[in-house]
N, C-alpha and C. Protein backbone atom coordinates (compact mmCIF):
# COMPACT_ATOMS: atom_id res chain seq x y z
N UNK A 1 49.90 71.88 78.76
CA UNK A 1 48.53 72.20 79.11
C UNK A 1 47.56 71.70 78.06
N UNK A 2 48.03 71.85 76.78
CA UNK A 2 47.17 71.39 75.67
C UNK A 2 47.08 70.02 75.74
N UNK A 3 47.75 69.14 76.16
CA UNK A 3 48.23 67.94 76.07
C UNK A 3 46.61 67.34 77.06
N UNK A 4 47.14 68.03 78.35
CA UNK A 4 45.90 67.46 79.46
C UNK A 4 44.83 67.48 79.14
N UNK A 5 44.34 68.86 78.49
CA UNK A 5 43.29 69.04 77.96
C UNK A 5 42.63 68.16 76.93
N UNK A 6 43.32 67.95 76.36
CA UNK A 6 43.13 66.74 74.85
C UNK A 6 42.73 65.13 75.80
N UNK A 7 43.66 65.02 76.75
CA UNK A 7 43.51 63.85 77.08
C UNK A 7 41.81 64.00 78.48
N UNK A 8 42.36 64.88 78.70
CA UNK A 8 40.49 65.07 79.76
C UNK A 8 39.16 65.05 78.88
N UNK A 9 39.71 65.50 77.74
CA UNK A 9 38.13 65.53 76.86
C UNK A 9 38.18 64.34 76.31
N UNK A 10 39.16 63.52 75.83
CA UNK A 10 38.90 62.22 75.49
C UNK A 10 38.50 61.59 76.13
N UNK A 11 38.95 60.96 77.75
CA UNK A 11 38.48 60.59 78.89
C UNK A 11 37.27 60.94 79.32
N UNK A 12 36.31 62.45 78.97
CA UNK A 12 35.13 62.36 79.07
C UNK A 12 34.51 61.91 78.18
N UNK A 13 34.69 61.79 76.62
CA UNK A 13 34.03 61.33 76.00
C UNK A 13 34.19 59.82 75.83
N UNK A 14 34.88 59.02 76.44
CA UNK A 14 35.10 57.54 76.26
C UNK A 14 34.25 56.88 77.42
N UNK A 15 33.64 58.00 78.63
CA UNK A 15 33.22 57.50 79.60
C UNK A 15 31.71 57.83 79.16
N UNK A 16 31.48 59.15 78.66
CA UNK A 16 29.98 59.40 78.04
C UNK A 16 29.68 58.59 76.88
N UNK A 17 30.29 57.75 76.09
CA UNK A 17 30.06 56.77 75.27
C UNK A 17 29.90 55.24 75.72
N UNK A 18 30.89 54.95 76.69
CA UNK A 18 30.99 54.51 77.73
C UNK A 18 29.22 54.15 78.07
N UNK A 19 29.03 54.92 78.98
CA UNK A 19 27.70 54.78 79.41
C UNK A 19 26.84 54.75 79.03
N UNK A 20 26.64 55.09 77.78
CA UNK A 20 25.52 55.05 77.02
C UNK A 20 25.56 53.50 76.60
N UNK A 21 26.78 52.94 76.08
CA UNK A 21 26.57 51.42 75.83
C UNK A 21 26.18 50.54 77.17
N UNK A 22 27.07 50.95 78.40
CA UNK A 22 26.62 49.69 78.87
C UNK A 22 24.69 50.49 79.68
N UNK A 23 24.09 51.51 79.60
CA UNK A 23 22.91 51.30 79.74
C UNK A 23 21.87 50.89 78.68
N UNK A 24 22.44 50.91 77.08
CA UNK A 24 21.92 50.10 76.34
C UNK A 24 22.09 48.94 76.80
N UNK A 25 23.03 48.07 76.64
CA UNK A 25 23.17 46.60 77.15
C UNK A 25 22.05 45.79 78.00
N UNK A 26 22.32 46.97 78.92
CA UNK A 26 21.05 46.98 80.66
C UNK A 26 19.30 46.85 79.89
N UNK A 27 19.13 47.73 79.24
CA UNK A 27 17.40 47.99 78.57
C UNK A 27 17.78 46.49 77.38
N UNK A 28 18.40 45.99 76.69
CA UNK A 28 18.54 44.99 76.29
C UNK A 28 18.06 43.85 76.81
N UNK A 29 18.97 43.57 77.76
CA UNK A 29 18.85 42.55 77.88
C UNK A 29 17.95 42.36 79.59
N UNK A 30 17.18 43.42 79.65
CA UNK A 30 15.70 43.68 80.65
C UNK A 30 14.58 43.20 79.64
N UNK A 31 14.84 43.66 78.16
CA UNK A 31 13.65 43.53 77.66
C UNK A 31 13.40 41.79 76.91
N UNK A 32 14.71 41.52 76.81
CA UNK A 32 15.12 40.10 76.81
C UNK A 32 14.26 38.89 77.65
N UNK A 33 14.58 39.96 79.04
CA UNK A 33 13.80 39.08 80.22
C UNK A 33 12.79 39.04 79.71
N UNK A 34 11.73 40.07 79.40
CA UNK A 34 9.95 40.51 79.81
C UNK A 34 9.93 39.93 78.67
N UNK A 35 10.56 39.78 77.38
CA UNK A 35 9.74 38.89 76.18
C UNK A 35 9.87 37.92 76.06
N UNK A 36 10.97 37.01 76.61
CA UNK A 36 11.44 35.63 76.73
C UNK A 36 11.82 35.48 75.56
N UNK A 37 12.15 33.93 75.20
CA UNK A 37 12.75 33.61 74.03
C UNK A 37 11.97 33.21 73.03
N UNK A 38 10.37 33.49 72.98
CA UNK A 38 9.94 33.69 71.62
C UNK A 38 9.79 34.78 70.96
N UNK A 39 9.98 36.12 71.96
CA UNK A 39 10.14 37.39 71.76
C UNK A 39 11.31 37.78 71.04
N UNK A 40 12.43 37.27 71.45
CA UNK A 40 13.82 37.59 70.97
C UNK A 40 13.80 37.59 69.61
N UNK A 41 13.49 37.55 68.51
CA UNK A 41 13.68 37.51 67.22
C UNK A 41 12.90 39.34 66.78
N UNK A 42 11.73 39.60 68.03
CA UNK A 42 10.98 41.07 67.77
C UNK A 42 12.34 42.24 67.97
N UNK A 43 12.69 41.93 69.30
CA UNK A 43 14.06 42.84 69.35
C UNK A 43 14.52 42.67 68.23
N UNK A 44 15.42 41.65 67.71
CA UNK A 44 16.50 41.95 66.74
C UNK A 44 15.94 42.42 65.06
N UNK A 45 14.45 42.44 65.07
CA UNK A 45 13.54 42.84 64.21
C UNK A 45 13.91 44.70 63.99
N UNK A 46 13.73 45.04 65.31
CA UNK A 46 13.25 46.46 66.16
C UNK A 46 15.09 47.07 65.75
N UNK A 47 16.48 46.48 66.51
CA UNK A 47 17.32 46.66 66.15
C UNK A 47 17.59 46.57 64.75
N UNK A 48 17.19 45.93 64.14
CA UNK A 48 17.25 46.10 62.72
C UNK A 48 16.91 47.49 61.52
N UNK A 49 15.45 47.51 62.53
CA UNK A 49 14.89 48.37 61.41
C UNK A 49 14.99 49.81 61.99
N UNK A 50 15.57 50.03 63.71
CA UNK A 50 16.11 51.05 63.55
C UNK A 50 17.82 51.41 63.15
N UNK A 51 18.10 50.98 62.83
CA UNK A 51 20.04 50.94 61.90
C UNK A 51 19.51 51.18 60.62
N UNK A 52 18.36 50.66 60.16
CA UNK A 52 18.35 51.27 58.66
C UNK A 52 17.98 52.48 58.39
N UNK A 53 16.49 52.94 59.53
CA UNK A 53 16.17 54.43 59.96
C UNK A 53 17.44 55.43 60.11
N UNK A 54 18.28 54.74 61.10
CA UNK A 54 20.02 55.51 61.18
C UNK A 54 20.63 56.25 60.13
N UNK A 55 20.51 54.77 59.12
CA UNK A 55 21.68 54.71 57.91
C UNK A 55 20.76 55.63 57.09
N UNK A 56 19.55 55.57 56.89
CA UNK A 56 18.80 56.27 55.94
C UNK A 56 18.62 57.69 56.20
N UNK A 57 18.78 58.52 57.66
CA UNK A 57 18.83 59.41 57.94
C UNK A 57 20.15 60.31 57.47
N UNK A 58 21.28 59.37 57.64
CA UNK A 58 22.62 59.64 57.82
C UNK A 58 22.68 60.20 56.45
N UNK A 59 22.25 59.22 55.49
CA UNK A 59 22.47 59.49 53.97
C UNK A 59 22.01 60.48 53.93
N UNK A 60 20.88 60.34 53.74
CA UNK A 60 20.16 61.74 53.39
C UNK A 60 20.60 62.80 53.53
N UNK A 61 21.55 63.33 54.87
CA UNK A 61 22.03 64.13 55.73
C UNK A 61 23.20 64.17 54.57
N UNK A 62 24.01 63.24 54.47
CA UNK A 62 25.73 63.74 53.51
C UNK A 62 25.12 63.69 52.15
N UNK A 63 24.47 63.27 51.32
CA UNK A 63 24.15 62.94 50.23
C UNK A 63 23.43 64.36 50.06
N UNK A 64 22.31 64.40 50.61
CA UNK A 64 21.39 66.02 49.98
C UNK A 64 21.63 67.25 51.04
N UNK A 65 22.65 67.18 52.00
CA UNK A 65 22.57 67.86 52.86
C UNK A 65 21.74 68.52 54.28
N UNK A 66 20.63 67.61 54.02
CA UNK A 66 19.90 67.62 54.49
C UNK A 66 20.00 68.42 56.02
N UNK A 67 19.15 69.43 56.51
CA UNK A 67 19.00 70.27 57.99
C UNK A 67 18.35 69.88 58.66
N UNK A 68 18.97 69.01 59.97
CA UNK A 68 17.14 68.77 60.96
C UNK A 68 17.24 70.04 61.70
N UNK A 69 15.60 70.02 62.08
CA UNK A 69 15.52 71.41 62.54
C UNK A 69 15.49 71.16 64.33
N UNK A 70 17.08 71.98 64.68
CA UNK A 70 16.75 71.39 66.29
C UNK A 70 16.16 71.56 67.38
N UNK A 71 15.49 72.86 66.83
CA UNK A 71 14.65 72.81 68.35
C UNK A 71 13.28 72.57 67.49
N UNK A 72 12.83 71.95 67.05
CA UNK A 72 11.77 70.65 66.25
C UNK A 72 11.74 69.35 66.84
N UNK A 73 13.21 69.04 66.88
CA UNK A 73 13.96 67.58 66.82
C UNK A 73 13.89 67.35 68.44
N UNK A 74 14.48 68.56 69.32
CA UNK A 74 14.68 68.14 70.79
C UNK A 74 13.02 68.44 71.35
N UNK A 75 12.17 69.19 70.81
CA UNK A 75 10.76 69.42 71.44
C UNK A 75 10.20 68.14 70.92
N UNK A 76 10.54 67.21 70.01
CA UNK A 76 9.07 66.43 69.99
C UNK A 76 9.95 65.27 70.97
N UNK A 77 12.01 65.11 71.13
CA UNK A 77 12.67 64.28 72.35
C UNK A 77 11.79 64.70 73.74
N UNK A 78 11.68 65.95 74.09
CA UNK A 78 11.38 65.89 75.14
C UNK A 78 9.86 65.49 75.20
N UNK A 79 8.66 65.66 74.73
CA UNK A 79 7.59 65.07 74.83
C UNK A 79 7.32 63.46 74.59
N UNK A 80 8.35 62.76 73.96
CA UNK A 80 8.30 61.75 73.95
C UNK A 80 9.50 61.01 75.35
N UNK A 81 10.20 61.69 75.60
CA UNK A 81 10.52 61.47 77.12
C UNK A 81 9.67 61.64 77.90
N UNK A 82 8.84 62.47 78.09
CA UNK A 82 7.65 62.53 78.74
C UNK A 82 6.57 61.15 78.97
N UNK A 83 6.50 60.82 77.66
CA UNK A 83 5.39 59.70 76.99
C UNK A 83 6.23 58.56 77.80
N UNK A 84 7.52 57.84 77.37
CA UNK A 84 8.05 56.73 78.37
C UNK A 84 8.19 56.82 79.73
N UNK A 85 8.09 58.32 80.38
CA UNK A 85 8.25 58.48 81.82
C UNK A 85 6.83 57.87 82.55
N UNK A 86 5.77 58.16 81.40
CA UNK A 86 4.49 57.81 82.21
C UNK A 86 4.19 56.56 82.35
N UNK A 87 4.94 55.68 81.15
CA UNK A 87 4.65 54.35 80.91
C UNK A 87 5.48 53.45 81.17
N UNK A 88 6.91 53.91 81.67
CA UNK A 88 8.12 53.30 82.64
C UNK A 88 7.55 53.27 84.25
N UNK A 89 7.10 54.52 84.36
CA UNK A 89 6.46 54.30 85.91
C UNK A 89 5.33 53.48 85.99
N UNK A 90 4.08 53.59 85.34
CA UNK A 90 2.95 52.88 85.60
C UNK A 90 3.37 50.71 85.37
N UNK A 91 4.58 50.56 84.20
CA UNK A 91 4.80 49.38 84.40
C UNK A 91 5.60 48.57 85.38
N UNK A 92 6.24 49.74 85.99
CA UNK A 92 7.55 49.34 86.69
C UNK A 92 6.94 48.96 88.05
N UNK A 93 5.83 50.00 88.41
CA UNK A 93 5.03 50.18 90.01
C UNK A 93 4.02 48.56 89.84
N UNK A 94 3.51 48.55 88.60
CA UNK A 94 3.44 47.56 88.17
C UNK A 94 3.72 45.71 88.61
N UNK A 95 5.03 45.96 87.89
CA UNK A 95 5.91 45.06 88.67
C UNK A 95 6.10 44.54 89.81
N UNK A 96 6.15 45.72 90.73
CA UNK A 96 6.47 45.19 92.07
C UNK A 96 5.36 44.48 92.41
N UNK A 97 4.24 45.24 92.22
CA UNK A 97 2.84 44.79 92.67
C UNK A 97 2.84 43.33 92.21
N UNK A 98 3.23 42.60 91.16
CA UNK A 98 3.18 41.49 90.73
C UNK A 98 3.73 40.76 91.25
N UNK A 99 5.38 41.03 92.05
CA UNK A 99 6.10 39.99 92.91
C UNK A 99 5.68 40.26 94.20
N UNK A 100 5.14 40.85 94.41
CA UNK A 100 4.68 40.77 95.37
C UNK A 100 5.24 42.31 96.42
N UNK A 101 6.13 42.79 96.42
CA UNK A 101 7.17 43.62 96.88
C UNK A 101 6.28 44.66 97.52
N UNK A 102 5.14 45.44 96.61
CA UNK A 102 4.42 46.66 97.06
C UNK A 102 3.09 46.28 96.73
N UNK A 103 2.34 46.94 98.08
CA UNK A 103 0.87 46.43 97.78
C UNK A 103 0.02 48.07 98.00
N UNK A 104 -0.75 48.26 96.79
CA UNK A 104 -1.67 49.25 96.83
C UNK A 104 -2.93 49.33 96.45
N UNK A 105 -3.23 50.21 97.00
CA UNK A 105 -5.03 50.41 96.85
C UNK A 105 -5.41 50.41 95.23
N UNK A 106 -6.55 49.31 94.79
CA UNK A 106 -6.76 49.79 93.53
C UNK A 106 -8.01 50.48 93.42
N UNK A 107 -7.78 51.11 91.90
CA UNK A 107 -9.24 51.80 91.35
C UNK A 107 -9.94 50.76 90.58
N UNK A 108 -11.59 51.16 90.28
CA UNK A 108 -12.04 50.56 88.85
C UNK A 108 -11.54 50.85 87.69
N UNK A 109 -10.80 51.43 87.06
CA UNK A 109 -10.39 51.85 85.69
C UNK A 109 -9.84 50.93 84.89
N UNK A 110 -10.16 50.85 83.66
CA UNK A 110 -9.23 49.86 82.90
C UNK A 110 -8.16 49.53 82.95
N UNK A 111 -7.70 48.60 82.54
CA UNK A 111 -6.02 48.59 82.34
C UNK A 111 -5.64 48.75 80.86
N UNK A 112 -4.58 49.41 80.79
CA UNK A 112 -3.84 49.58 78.98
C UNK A 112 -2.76 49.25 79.47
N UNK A 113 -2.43 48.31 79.22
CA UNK A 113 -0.82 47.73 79.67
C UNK A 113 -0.06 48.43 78.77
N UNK A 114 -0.21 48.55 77.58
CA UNK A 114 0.57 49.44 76.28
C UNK A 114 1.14 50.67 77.21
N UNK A 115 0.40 51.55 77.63
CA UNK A 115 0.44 52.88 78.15
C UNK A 115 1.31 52.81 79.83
N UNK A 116 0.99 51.82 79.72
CA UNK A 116 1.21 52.00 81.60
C UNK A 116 0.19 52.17 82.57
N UNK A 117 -1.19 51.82 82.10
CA UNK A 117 -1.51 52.37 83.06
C UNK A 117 -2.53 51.16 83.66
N UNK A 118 -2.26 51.09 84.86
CA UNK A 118 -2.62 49.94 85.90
C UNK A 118 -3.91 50.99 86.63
N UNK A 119 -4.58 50.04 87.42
CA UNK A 119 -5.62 50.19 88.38
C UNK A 119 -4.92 50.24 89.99
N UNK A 120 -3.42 51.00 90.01
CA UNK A 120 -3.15 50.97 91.49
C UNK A 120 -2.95 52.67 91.68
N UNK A 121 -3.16 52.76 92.61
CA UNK A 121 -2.74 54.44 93.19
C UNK A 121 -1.63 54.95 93.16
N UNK A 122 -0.48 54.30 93.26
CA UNK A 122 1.03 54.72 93.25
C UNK A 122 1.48 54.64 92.55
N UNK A 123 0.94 53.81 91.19
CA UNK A 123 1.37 54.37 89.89
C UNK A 123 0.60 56.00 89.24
N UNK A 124 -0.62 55.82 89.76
CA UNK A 124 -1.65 56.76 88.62
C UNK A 124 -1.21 58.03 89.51
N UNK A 125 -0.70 57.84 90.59
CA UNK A 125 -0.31 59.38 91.22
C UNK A 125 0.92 59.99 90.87
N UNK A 126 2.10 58.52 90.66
CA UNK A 126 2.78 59.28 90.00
C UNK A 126 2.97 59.54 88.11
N UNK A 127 2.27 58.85 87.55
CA UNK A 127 1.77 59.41 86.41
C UNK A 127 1.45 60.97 86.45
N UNK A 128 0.52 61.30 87.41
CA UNK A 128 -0.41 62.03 87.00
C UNK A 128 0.71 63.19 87.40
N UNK A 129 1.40 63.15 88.20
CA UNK A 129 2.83 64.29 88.50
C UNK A 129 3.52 64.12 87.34
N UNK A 130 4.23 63.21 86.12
CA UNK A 130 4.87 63.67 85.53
C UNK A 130 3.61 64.28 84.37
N UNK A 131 2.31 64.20 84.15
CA UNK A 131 1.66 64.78 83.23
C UNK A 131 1.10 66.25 83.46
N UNK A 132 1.49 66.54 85.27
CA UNK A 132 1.35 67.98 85.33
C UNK A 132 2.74 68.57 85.08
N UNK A 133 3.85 67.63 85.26
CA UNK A 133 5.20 68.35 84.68
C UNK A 133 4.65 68.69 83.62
N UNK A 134 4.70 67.80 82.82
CA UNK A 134 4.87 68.24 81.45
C UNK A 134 3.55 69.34 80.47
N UNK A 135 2.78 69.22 81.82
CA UNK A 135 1.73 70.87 81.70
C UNK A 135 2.19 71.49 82.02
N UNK A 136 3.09 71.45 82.85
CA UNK A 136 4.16 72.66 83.32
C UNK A 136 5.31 73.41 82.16
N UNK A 137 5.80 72.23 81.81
CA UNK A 137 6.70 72.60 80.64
C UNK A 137 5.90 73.55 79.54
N UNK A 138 4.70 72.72 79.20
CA UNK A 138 4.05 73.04 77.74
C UNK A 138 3.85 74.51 78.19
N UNK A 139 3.26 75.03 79.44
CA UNK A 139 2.51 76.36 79.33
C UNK A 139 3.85 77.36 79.53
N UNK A 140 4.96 76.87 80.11
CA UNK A 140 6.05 78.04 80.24
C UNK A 140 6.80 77.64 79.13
N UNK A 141 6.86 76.88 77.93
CA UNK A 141 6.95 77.00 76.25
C UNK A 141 6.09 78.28 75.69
């Protein structure tokens, strides 16, 4: 029984590691596409200087012992999941609109391409749902 057990938790964790690489791979080599090949040197810039952020965390952590504080650490993850949800949707709705795929009504409002946020309705509506989520979250915090 111990045996199975050992081998089921390995098997979940080789598949939850597993997946995490090959959807890194996926956001890789997407962002590969959108910067082309004079971009490619910014990624491996970005990969760079977060492995040293890593390594410098890590140390700190065995070397002085260092405590992150976790519900610090997962509240500012989840608001910054928040922050890419608004700006994954507004570029992505984006997108289509550009190949042509989906066509929507626009507004006058600026564009901040940084942010995500376009002049079409089916992005800014669903923006504006994950920013009442996350008014949702903040007030039942």
């Amino acid at each position: 029984m111990l045996i199975r057990s050992r081998l089921g938790l390995g098997a979940l964790s080789f598949l939850a590691v597993y997946r995490e690489i090959f959807e890194t791979v996926l956001f890789y080599e997407a962002l590969g596409m959108q910067v082309g090949a004079e971009g490619t040197h910014m990624i491996w810039i970005g990969i760079a200087v977060a492995l040293a952020l890593l390594l410098l965390i890590v140390f700190m952590m065995v070397r002085f012992g260092l405590q992150l504080p976790l519900q610090s650490f997962f509240r500012v993850s989840a608001w910054l999941i928040f922050l890419f949800a608004i700006v994954f949707i507004g570029q992505g709705i984006h997108g289509l609109e550009e190949a042509g795929k989906y066509l929507c009504g626009q507004y006058q409002i600026p564009t901040i391409g940084l942010l995500g946020i376009y002049p079409n309705a089916f992005g800014l509506m669903f923006q504006a749902m994950v920013v009442g989520l996350a008014a949702f979250y903040a007030r039942k915090r």
